[in-house]
N, C-alpha and C. Protein backbone atom coordinates (compact mmCIF):
# COMPACT_ATOMS: atom_id res chain seq x y z
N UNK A 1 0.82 -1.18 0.00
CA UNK A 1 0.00 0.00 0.00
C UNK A 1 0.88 1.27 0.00
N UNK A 2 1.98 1.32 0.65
CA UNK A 2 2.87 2.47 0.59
C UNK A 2 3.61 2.71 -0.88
N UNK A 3 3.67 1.48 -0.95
CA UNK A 3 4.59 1.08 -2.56
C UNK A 3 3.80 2.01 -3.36
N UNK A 4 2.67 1.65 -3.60
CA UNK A 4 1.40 2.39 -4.54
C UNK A 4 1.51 3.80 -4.52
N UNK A 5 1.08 4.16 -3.15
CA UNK A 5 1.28 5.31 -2.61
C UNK A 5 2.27 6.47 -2.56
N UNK A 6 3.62 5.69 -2.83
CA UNK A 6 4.78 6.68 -3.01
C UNK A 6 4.99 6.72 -4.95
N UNK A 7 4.46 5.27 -5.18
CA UNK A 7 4.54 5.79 -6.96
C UNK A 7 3.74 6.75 -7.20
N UNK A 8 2.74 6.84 -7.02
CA UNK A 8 2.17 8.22 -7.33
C UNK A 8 2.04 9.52 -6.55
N UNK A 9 2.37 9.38 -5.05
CA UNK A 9 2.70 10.88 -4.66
C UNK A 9 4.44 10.57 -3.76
N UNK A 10 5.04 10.95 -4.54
CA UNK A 10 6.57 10.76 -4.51
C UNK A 10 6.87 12.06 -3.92
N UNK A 11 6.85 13.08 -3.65
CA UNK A 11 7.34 14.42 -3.27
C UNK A 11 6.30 14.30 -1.49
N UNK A 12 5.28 14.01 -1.60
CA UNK A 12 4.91 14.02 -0.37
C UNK A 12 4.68 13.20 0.02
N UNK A 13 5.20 12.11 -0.09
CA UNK A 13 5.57 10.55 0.61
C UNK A 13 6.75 10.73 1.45
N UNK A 14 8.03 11.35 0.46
CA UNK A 14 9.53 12.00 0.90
C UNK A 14 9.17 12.80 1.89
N UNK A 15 8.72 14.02 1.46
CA UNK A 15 8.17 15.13 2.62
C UNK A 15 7.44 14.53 3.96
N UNK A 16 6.65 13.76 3.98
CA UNK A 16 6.05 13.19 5.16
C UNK A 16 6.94 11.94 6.12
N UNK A 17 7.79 11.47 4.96
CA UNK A 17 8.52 10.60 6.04
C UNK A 17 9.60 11.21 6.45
N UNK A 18 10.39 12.17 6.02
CA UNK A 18 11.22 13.38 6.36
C UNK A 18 10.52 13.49 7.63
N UNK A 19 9.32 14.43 7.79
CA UNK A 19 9.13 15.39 8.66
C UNK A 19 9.00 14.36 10.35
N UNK A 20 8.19 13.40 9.82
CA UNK A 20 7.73 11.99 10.61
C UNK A 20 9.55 12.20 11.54
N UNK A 21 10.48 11.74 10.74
CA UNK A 21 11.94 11.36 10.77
C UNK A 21 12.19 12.61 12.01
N UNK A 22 12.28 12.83 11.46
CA UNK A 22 12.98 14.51 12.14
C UNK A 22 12.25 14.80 13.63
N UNK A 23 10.70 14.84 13.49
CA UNK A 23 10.23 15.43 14.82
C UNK A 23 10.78 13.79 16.16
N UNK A 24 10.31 12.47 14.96
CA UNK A 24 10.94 11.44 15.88
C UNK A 24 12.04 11.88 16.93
N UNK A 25 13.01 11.71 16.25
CA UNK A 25 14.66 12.23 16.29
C UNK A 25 14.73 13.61 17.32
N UNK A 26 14.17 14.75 16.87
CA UNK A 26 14.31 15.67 17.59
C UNK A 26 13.64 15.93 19.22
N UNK A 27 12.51 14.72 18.61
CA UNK A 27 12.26 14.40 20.63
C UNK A 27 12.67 13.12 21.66
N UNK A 28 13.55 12.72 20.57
CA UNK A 28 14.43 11.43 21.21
C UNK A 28 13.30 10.56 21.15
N UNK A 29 12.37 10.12 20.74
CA UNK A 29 11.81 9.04 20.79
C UNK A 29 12.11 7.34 20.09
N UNK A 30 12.15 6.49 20.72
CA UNK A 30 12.23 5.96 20.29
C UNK A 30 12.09 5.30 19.11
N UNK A 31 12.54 4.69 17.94
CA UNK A 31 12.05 3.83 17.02
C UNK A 31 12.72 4.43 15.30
N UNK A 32 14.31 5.14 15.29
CA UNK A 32 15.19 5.65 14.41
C UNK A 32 15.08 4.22 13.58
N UNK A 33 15.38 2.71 14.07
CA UNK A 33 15.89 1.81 13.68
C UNK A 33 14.55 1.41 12.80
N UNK A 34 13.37 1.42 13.08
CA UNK A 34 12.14 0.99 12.05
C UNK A 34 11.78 2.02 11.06
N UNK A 35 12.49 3.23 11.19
CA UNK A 35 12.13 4.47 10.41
C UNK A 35 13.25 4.18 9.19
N UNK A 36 14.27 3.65 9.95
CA UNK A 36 15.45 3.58 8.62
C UNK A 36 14.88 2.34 7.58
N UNK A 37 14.56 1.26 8.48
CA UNK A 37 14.07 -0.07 7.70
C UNK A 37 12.81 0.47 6.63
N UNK A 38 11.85 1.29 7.36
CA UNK A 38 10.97 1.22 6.70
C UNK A 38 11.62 2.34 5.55
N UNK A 39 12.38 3.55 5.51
CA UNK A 39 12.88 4.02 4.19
C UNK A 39 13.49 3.07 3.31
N UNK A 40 14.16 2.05 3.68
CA UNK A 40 15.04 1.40 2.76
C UNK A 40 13.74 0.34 2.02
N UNK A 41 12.83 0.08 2.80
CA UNK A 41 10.95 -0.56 2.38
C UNK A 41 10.98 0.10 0.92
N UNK A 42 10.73 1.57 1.12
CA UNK A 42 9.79 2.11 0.33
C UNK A 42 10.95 2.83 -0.79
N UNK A 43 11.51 3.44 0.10
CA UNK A 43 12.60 4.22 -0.74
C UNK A 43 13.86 3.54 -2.11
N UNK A 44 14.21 2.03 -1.47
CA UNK A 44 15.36 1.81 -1.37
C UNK A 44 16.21 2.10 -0.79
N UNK A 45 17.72 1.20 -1.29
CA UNK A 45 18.70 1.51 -0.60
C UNK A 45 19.44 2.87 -0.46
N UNK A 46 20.05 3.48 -1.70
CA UNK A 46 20.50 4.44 -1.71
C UNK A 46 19.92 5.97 -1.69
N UNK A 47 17.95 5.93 -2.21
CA UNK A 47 17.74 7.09 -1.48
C UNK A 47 17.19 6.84 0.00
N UNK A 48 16.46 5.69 0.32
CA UNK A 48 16.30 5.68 1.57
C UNK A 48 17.32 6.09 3.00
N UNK A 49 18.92 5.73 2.25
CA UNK A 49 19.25 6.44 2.91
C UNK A 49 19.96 7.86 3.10
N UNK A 50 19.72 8.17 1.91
CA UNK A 50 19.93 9.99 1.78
C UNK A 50 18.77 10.47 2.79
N UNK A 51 17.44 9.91 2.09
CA UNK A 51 16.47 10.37 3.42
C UNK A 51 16.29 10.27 4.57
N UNK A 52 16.83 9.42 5.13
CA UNK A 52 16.93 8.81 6.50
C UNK A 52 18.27 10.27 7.08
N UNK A 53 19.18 9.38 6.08
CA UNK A 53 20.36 10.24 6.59
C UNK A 53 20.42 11.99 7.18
N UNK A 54 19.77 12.72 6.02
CA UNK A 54 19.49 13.94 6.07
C UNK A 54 17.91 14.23 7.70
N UNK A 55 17.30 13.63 7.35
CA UNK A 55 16.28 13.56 8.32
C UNK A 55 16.75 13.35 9.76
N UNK A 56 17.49 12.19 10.17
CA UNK A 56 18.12 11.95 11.21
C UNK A 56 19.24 12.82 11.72
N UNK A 57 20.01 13.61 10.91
CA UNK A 57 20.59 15.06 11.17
C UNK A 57 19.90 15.85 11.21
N UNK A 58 19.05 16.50 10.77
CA UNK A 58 18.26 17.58 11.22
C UNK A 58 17.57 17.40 12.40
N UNK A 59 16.85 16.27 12.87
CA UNK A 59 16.83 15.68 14.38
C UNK A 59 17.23 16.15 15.02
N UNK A 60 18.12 15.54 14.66
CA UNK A 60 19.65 15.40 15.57
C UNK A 60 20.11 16.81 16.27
N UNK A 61 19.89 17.75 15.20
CA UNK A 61 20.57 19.26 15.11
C UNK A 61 19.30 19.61 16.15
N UNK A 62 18.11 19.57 15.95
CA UNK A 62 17.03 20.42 16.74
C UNK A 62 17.10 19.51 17.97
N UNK A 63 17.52 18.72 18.44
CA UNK A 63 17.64 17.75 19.79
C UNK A 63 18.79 18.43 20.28
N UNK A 64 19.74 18.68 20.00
CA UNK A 64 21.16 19.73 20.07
C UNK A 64 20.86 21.25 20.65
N UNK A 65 19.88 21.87 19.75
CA UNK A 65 19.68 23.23 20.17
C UNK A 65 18.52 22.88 21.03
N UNK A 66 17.87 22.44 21.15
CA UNK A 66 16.90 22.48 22.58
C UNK A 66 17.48 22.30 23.55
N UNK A 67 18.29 21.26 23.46
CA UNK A 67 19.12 21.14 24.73
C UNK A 67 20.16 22.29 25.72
N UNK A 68 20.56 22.84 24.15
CA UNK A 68 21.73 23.85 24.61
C UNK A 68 20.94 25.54 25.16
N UNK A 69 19.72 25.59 24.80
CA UNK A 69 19.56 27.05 24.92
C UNK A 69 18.01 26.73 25.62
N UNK A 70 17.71 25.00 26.37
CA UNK A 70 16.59 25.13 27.59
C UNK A 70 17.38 24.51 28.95
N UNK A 71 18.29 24.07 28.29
CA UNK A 71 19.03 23.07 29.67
C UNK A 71 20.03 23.31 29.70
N UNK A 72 20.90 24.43 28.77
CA UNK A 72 22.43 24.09 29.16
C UNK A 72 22.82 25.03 30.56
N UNK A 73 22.21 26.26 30.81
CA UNK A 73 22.64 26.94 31.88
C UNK A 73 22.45 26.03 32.91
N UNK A 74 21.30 25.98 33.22
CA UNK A 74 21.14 24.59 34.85
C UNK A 74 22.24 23.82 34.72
N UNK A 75 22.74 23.10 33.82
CA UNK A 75 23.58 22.12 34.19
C UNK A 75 24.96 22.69 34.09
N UNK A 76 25.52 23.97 33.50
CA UNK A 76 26.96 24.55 33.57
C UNK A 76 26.39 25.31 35.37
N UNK A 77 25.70 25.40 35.57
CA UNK A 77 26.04 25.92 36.85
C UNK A 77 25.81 25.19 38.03
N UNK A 78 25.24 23.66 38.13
CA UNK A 78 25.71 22.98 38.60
C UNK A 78 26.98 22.37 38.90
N UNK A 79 27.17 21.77 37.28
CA UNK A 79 28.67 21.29 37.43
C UNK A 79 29.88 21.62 35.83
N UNK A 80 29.38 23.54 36.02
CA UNK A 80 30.17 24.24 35.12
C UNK A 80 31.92 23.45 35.42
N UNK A 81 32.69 24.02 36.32
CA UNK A 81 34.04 23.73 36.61
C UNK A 81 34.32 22.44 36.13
N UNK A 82 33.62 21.17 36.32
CA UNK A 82 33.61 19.52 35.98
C UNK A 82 33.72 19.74 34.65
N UNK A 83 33.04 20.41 33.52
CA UNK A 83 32.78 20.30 31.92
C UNK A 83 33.56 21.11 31.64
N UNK A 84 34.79 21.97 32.15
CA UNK A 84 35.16 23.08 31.40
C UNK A 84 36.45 22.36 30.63
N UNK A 85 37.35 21.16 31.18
CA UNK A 85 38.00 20.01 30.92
C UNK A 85 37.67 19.47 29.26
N UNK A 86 36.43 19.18 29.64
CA UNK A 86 36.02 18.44 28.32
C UNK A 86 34.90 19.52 27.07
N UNK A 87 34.65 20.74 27.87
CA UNK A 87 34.45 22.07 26.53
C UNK A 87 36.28 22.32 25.86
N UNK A 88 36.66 22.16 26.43
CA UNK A 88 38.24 22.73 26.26
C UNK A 88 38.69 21.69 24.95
N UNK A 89 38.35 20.54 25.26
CA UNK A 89 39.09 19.21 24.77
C UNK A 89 37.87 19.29 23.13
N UNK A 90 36.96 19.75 23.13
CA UNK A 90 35.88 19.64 22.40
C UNK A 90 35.32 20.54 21.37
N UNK A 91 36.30 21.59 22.07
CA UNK A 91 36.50 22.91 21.04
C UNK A 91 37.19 22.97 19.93
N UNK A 92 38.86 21.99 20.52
CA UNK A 92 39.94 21.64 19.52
C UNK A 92 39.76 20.68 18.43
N UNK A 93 39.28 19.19 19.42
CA UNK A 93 39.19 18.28 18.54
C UNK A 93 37.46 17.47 18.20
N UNK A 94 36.74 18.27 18.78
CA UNK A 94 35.15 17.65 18.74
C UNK A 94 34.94 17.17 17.81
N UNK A 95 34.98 17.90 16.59
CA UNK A 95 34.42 16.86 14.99
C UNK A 95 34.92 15.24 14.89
N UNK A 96 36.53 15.29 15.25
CA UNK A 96 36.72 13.49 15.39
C UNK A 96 35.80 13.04 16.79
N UNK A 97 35.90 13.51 17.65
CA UNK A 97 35.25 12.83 18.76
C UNK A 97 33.87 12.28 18.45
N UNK A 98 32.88 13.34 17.75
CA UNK A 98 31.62 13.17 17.40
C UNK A 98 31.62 12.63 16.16
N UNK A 99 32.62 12.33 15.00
CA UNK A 99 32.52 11.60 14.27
C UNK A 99 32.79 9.97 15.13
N UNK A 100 33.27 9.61 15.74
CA UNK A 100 33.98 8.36 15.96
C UNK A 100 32.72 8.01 17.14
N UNK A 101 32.25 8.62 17.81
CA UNK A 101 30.66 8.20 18.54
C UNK A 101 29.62 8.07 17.58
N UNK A 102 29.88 8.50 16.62
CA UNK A 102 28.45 8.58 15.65
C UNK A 102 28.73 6.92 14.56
N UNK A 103 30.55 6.91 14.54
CA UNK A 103 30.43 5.75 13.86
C UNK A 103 30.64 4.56 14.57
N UNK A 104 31.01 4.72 15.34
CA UNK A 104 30.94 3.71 17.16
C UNK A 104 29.72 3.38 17.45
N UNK A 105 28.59 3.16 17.50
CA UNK A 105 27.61 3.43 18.19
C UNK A 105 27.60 2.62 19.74
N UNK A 106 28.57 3.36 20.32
CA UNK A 106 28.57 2.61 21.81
C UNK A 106 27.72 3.42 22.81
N UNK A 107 27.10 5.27 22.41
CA UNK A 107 25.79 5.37 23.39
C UNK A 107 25.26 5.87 22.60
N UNK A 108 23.73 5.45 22.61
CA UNK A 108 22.31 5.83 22.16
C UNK A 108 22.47 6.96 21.25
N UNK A 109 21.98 7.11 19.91
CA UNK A 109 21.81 8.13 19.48
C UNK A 109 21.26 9.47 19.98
N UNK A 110 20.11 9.31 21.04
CA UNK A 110 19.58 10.75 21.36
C UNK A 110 20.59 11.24 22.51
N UNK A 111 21.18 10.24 23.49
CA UNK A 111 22.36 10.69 24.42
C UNK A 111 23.27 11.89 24.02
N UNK A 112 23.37 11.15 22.76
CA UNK A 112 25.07 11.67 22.06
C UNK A 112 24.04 13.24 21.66
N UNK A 113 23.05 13.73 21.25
CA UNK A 113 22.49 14.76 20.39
C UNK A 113 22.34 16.08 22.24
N UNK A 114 21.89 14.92 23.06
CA UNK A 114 21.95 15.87 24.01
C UNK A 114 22.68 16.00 24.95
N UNK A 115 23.89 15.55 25.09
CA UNK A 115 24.85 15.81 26.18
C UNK A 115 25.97 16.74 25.07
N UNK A 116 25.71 16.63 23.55
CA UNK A 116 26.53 17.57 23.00
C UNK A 116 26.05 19.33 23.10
N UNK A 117 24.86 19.36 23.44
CA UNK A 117 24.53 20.40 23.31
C UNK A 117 24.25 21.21 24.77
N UNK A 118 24.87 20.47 25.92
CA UNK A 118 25.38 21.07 26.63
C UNK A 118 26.88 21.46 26.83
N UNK A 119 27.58 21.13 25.85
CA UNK A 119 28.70 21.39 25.39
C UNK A 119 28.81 23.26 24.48
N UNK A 120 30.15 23.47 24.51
CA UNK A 120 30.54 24.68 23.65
C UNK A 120 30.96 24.20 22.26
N UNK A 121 30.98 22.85 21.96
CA UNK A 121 30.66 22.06 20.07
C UNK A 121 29.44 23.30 19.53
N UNK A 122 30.45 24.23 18.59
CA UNK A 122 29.81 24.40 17.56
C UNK A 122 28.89 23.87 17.13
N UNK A 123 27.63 24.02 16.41
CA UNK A 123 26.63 23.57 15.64
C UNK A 123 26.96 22.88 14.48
N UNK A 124 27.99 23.99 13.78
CA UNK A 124 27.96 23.18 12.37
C UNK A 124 29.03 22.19 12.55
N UNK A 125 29.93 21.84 13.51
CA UNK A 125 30.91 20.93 13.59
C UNK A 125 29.66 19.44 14.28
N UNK A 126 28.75 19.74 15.29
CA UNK A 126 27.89 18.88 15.70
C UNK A 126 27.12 18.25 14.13
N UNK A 127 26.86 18.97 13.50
CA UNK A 127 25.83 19.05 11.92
C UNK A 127 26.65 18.37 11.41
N UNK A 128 28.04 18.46 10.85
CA UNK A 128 28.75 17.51 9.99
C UNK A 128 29.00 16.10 10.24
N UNK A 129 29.75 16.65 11.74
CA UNK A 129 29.75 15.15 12.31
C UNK A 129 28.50 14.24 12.62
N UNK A 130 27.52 14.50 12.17
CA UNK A 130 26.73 13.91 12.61
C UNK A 130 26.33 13.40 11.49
N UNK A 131 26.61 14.63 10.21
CA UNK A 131 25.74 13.92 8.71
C UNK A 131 26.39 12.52 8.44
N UNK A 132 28.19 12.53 8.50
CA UNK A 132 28.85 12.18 8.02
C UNK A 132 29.29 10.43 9.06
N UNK A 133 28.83 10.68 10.01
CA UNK A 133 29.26 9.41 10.99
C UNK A 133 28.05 8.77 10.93
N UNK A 134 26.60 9.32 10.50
CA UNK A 134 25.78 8.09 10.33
C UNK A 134 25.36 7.41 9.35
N UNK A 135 26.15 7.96 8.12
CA UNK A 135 26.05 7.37 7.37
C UNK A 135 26.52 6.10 7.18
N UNK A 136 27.51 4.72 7.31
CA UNK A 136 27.61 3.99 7.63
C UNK A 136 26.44 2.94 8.24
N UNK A 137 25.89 3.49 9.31
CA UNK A 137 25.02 2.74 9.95
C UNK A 137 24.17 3.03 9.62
N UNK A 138 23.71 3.93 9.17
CA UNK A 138 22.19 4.06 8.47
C UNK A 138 22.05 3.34 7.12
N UNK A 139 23.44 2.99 6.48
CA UNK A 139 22.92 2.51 5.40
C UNK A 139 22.68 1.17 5.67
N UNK A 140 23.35 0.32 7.20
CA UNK A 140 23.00 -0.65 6.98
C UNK A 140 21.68 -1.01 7.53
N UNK A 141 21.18 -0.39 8.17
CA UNK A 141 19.68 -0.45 8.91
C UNK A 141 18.71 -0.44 7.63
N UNK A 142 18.91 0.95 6.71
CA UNK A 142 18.21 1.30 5.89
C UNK A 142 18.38 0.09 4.40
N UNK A 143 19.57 -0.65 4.10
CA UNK A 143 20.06 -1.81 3.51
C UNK A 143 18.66 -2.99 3.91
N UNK A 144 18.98 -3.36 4.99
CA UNK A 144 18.22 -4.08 5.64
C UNK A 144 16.60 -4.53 5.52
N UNK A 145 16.26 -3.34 4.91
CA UNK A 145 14.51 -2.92 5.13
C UNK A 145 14.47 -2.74 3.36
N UNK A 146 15.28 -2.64 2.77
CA UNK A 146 15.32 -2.99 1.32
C UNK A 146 15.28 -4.19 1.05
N UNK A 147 16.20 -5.32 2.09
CA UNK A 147 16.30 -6.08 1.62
C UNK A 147 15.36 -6.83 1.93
N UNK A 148 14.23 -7.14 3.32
CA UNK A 148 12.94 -7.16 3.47
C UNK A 148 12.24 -7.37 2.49
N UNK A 149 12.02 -5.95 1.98
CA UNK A 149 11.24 -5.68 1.33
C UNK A 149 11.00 -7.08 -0.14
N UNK A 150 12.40 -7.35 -0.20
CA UNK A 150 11.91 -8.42 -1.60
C UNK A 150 11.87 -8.93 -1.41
N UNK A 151 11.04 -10.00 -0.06
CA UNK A 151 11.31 -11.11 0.48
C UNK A 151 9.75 -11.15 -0.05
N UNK A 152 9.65 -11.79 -1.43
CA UNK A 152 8.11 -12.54 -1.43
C UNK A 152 7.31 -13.99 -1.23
N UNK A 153 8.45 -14.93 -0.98
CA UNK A 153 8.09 -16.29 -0.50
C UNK A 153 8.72 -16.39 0.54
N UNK A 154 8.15 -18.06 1.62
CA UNK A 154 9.42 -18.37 3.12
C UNK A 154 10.95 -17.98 1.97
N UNK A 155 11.23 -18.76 0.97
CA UNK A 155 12.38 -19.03 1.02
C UNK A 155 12.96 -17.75 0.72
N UNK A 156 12.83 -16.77 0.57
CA UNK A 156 13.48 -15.80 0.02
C UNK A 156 13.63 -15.16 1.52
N UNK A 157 13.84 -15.81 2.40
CA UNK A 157 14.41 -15.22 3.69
C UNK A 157 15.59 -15.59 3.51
N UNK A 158 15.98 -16.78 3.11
CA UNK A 158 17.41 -17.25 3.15
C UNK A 158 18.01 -16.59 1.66
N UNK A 159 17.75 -15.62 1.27
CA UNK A 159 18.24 -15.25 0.04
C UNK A 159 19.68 -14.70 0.43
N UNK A 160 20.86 -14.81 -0.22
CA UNK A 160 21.81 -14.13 -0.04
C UNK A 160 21.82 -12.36 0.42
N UNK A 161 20.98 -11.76 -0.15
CA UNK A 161 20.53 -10.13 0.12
C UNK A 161 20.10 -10.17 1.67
N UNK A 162 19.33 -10.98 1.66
CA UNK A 162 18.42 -10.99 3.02
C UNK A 162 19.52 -10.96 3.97
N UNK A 163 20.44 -12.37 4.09
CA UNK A 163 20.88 -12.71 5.04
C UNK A 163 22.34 -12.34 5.49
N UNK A 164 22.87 -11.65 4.29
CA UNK A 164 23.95 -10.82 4.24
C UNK A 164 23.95 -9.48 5.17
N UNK A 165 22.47 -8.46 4.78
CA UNK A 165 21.92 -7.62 5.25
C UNK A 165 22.02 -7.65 7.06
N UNK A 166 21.29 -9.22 7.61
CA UNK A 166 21.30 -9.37 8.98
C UNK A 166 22.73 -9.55 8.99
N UNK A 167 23.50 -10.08 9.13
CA UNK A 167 25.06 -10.01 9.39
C UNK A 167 25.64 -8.71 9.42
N UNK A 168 25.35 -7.62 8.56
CA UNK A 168 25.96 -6.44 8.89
C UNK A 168 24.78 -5.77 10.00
N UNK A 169 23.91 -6.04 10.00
CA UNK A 169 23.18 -5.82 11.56
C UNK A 169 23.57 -6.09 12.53
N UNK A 170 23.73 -7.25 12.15
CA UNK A 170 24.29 -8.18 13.79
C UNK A 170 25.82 -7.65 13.83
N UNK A 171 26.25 -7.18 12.65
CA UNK A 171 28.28 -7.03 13.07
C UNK A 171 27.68 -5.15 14.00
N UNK A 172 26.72 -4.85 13.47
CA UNK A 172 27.07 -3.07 13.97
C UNK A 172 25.96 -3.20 15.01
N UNK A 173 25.28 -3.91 15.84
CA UNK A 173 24.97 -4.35 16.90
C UNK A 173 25.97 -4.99 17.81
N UNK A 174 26.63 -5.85 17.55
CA UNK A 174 27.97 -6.34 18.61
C UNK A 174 29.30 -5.35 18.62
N UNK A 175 29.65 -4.04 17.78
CA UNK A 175 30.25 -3.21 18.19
C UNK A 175 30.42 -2.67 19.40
N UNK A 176 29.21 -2.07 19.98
CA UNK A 176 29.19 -1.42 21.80
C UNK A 176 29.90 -3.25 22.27
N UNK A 177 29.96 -4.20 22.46
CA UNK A 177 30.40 -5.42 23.24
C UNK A 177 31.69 -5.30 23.15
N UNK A 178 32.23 -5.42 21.61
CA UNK A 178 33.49 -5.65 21.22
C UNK A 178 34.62 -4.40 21.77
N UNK A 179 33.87 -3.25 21.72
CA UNK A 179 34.74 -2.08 22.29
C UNK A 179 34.84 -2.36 23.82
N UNK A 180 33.86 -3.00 24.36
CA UNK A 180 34.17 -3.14 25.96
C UNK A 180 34.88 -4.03 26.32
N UNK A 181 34.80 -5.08 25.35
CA UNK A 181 36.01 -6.42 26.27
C UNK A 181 37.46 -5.47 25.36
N UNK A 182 37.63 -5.02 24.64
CA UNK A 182 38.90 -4.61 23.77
C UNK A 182 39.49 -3.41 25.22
N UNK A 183 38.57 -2.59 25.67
CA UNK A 183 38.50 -1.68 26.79
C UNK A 183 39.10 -2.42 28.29
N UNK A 184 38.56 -3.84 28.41
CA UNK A 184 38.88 -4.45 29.21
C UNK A 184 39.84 -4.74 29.30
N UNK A 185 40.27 -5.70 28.23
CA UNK A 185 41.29 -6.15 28.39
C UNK A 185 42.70 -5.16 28.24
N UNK A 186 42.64 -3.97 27.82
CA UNK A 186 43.56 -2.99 27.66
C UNK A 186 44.32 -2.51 29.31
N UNK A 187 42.59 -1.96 29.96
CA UNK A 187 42.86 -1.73 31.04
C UNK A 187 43.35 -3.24 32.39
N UNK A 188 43.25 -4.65 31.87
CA UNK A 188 44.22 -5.21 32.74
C UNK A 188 45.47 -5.23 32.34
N UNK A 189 45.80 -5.55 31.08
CA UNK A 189 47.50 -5.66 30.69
C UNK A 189 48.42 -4.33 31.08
N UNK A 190 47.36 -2.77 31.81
CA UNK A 190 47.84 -1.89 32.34
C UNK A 190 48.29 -1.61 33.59
């Protein structure tokens, strides 16, 4: 029914799952991971995830500025002196930091959108790093829900597309694990 639906209204199919995307994202709610599947459904792979991608940054960006200009004073004047360490460290090198969390995914996407924006991270350094580090994982979420999508008999679950698709799920799902025993074991051989 969506299939139908986006062949003939294609500009506001895009526009509505955009906006859907974005207000998601920008109030941290749950459910980025069925929004990507379902673009890569309808969209495909490669615009589903331009749309995803772009949508989930702009989120991202308005989850950032709410944070920074309704919550950031309360919490710098709680524990201003504690963050001035890591504004300092974040000023210089933030774009790798927030690129390498964005392509890490070891905490939650809405975490990372709002503990940056109690930070002194620039906007447009938060905006890049953010376009640019989820891309990776969005394509494979958004991969995923493409590949779904052509599953028209049982057997075409075991299709090579299909089951290739879950493997790069399952590899960028066991990332947060693999960084912690690699973490572990660093910190005993120390």
């Amino acid at each position: 029914m969506l299939l139908d639906y986006y062949a003939t209204h294609k500009l506001l199919m895009v526009a509505g799952f955009m906006a859907f995307y974005i207000v998601q994202t920008a109030l941290s709610i749950p459910g980025a991971a069925i929004l990507s599947l379902a673009a890569g459904a309808v969209f495909g792979t490669v615009l589903g995830t331009v749309y995803a991608n772009i949508a989930a940054t702009i989120g991202a960006a308005l989850a950032f500025l709410v944070t920074r200009y309704l919550l950031r004073d309360v919490v710098l004047n709680k524990f201003g002196r504690k963050l001035e360490g890591m504004n300092r460290e974040l000023e210089e090198r933030g774009f790798g930091y927030l690129l390498f969390l964005r392509l890490v995914p070891i905490f939650p996407f809405f975490l990372i959108n709002l503990a940056a924006g109690l930070t002194r991270l620039p906007l447009r350094t938060f905006f890049f790093a953010t376009m640019f580090g989820i891309i990776p994982g969005g394509f494979v979420y958004v991969n995923a829900g493409a590949s779904l999508a052509t599953i028209d008999s049982l057997s075409g679950i075991a299709s090579p597309r299909v089951l290739s698709s879950f493997a790069l799920l399952g590899l960028v799902a066991i990332i947060p694990t693999l960084n912690n025993r690699f973490r572990n074991r660093k910190q005993v051989n120390i």
